[in-house]
Protein backbone atom coordinates (compact mmCIF):
# COMPACT_ATOMS: atom_id res chain seq x y z
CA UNK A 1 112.96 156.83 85.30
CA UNK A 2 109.77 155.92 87.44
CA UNK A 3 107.18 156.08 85.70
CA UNK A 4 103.39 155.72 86.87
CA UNK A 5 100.95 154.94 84.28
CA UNK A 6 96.71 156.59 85.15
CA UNK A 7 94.84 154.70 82.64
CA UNK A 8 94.20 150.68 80.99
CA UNK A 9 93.20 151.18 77.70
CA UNK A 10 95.24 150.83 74.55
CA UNK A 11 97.67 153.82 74.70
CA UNK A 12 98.36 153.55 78.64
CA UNK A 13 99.38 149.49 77.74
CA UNK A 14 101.53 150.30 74.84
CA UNK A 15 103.42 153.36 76.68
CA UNK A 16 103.92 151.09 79.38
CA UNK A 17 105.09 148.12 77.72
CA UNK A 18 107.22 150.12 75.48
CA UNK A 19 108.86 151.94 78.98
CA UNK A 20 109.43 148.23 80.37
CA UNK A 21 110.71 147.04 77.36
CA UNK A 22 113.47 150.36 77.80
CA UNK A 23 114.28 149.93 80.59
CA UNK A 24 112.28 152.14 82.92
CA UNK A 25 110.85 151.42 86.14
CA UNK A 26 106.89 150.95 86.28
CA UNK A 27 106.13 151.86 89.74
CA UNK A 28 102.23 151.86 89.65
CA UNK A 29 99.44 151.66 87.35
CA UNK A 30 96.13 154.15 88.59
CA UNK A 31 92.66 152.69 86.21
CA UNK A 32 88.73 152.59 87.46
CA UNK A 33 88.44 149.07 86.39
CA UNK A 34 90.90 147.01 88.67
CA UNK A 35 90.67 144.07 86.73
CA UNK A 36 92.44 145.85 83.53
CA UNK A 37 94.72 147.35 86.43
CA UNK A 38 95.93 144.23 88.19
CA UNK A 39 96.65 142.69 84.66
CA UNK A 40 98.67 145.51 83.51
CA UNK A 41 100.28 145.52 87.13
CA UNK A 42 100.74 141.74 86.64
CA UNK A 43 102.48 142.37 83.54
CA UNK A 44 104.90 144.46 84.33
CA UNK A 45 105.73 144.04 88.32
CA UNK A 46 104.12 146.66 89.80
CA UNK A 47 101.79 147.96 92.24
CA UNK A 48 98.38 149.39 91.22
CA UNK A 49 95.58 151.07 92.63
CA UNK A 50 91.76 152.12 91.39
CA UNK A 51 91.68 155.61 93.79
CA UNK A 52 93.66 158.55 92.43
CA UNK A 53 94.06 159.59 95.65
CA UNK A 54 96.32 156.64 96.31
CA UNK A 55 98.66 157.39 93.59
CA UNK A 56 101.74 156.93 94.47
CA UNK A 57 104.29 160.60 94.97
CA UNK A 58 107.19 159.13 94.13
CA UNK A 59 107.54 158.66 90.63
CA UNK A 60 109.79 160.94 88.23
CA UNK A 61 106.76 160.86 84.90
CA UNK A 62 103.33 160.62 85.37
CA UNK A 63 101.66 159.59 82.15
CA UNK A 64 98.38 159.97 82.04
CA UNK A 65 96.31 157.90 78.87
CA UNK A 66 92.98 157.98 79.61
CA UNK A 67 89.93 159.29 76.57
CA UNK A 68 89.78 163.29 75.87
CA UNK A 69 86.68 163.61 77.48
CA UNK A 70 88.34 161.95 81.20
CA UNK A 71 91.19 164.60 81.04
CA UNK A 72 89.89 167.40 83.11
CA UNK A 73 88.15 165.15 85.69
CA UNK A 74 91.29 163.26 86.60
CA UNK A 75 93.40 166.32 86.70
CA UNK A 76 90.83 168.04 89.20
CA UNK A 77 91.41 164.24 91.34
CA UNK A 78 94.65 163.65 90.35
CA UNK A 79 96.91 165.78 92.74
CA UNK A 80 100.77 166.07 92.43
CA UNK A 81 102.09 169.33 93.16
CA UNK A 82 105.54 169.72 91.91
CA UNK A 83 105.20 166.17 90.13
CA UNK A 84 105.63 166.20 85.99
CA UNK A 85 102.30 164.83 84.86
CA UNK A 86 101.84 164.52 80.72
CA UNK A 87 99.03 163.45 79.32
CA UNK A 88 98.81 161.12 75.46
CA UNK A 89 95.79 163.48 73.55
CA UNK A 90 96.77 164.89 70.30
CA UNK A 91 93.33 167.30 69.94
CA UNK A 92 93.98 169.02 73.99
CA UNK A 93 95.53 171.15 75.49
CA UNK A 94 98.27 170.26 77.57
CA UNK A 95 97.15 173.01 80.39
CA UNK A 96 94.34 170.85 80.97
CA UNK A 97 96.69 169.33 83.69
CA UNK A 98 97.48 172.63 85.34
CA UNK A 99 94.82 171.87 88.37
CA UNK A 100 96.96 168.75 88.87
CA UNK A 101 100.73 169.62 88.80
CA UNK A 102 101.95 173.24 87.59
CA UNK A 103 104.69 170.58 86.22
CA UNK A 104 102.68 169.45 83.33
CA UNK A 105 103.18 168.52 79.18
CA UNK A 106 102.14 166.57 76.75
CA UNK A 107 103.47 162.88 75.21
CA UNK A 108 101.13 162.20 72.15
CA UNK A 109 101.93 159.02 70.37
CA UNK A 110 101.47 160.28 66.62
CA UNK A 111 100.32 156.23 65.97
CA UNK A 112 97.19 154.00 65.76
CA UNK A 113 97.68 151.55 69.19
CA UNK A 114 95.97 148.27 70.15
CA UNK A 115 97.62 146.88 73.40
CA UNK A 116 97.12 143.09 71.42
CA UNK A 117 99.10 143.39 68.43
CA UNK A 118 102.50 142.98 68.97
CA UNK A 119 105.37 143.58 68.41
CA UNK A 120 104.29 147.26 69.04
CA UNK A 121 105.10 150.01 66.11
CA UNK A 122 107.37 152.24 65.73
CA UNK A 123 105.45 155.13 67.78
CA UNK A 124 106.43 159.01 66.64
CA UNK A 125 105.65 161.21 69.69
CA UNK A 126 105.15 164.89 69.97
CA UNK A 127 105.70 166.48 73.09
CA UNK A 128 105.14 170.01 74.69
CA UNK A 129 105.98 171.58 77.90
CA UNK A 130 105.52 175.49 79.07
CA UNK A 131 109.10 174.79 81.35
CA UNK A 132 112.08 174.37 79.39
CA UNK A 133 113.68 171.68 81.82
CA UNK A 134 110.22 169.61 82.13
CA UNK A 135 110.34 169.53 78.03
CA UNK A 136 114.17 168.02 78.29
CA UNK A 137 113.01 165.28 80.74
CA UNK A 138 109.82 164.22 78.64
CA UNK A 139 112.09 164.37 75.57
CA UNK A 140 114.92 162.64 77.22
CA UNK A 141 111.90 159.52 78.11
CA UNK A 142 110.01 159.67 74.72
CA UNK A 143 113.50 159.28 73.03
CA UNK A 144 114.19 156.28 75.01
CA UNK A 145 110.98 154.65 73.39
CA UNK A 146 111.30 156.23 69.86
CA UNK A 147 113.70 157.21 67.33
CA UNK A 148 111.36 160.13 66.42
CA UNK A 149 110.58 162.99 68.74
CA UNK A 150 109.18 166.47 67.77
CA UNK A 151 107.91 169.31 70.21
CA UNK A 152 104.95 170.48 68.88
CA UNK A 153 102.54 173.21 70.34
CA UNK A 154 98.86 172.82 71.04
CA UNK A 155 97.84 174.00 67.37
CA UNK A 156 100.75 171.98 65.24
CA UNK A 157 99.38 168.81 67.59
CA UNK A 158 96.02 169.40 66.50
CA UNK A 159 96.34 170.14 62.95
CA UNK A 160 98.43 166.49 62.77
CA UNK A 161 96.08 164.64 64.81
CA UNK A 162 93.99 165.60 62.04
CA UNK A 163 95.62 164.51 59.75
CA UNK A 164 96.20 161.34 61.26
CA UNK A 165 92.08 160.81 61.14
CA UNK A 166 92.40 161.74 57.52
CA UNK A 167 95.23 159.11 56.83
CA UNK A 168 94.32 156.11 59.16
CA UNK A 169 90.66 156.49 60.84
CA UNK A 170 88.79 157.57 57.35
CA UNK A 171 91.15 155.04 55.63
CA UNK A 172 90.62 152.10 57.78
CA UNK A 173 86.60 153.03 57.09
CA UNK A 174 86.91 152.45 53.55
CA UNK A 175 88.87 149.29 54.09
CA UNK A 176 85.81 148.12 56.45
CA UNK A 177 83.48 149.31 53.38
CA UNK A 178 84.87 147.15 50.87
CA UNK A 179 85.41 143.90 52.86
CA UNK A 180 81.89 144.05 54.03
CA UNK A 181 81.49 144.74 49.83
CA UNK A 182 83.57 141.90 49.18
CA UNK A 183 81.73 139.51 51.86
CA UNK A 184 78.46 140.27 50.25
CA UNK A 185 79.70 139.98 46.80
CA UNK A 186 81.54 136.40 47.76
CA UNK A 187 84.88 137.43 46.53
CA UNK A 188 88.05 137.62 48.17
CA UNK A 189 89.04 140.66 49.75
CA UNK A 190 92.60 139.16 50.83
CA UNK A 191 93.46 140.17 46.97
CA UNK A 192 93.02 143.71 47.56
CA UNK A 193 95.69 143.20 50.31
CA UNK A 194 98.82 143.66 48.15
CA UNK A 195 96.90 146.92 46.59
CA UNK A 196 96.82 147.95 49.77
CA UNK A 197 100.42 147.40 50.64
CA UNK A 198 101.26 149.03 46.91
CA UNK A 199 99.47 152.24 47.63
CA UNK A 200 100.55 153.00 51.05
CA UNK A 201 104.10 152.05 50.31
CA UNK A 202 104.37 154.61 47.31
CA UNK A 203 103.93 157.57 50.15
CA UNK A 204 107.34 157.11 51.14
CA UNK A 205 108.78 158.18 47.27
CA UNK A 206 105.79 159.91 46.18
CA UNK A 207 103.38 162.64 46.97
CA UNK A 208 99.80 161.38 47.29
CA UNK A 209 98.65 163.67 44.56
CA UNK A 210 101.24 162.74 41.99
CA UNK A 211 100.17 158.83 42.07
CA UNK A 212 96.64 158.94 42.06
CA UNK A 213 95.14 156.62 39.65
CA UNK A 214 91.19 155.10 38.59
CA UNK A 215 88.48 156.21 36.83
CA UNK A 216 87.57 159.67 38.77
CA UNK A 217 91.36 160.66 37.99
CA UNK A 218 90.55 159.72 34.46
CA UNK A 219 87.29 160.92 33.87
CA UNK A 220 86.18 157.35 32.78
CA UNK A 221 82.51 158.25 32.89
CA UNK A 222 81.23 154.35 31.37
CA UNK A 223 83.47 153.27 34.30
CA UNK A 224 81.84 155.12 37.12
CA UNK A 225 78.45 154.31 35.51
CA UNK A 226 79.08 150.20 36.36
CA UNK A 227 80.27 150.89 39.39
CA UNK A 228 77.48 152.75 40.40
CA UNK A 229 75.21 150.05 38.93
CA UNK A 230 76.58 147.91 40.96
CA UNK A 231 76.38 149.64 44.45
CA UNK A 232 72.13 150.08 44.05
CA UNK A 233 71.71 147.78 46.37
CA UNK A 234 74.72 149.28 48.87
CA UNK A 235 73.63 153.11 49.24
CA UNK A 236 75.87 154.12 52.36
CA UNK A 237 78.92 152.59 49.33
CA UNK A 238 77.60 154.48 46.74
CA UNK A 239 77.52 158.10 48.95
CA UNK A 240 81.33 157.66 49.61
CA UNK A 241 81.62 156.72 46.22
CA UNK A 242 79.97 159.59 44.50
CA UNK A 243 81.59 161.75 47.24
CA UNK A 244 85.32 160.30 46.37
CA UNK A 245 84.44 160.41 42.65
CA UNK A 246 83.23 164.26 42.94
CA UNK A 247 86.24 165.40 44.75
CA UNK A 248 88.97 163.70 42.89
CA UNK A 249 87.25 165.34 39.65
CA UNK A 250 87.66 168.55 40.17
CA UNK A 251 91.61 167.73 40.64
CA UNK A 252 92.34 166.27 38.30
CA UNK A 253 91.58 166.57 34.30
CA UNK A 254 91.47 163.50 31.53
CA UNK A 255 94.27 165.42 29.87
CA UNK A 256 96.72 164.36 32.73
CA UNK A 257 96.09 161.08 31.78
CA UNK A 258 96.72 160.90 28.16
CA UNK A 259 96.17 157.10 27.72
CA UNK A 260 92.56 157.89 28.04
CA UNK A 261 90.34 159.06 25.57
């Protein structure tokens, strides 16, 4: 397909680079900073522009990967009657694209991206369309990037972006809470790092629920006393902590862990 790519940030490089990589023909890249523009043009052989209005008819997929809160002002510039435009958010509505293209969708890549680490991930996307043959075209180009492809409506795509927050943004938050823990303390967070690997790689065999473990879970009470000794002097720590500690304790009982007085 020819694909034309509005956007320069993170999920508008990865999308791209993944579509080169299968295969697809890049025909232009539309961003606001032409620096960012010209690189990804540079990249992968193609023509770019900064105007919207100089976007170029001709492609087959217009993908369009700019922030949530740039959606309806590009579609309102961005004009391409008859022309499939998607756009990459997971929390709006595809018809924010109708003012563009009555041809419109949605490709959300269900993944965290950074356009510097490579290799790129495996990338789940959901898509959406109101026409039945614009879905089968936007399927028939997210398959050629992914192995998995699910059509989800505005409300499924909203409830799993979500609970991708949940899982990766409020997650990668307590990872930056306990290095900066760890920095202050002089100890080595790189020995949490196999924890970390341990925990996340139990998902795939377990439900979350069924493996939780520490103190909280076990109602260690002289437990959470150190601990909370020990964060006095970090009090944004020891909010999250007393939060965490709260909510796991009204799961779970000390009688589900029998080991434990």
């Amino acid at each position: 397909m020819k694909i034309t790519i509005i956007g320069s940030g993170n999920v508008a490089a990865v999308i791209g680079g993944k579509a080169k990589a299968a295969g697809h023909d890049l025909l232009q890249v539309a961003a606001r900073r032409e620096a960012a523009a010209a690189a990804l043009a540079g990249e992968w052989g193609c023509g770019y522009t900064t105007q919207l209005e100089a976007v170029d008819p001709g492609a087959d997929l217009y993908i369009v990967a700019v922030s949530d809160n740039s959606l309806p002002a590009v579609s309102g510039q961005l004009l391409l009657p008859g022309r499939l435009i998607v756009h990459t958010a997971g929390a709006v509505a595809g018809s924010v694209l109708q003012p563009a293209s009555g041809r419109y969708g949605v490709l959300y890549p269900l993944q965290s991206l950074r356009s510097e680490i490579r290799p790129f991930p495996e990338v789940p996307f959901l898509i959406d369309a109101p026409s039945a043959e614009d879905l089968a075209v936007i399927e028939l180009f997210a398959r050629s990037l992914s192995s998995q492809v699910q059509q989800a409506d505005d409300s499924r795509r909203l409830k799993l972006h979500l609970g991708a927050v949940l899982v990766n943004n409020f997650t990668n938050y307590l990872y930056t809470l306990a290095e900066e823990f760890c920095r202050s303390e002089k100890i080595d967070f790189a020995l949490l790092l196999p924890l970390i690997d341990e925990t996340s790689g139990r998902l795939k065999r377990y439900a979350p629920r069924t493996v939780q473990t520490g103190p909280a879970a076990r109602g260690d009470q002289a437990t959470i006393a150190r601990h909370r000794d020990l964060l006095s002097g970090y009090e944004n720590i020891k909010e999250v902590y007393d939060l965490f500690t709260q909510q796991i304790r009204q799961i779970y009982r000390p009688q589900d862990f029998p080991s434990v007085e």
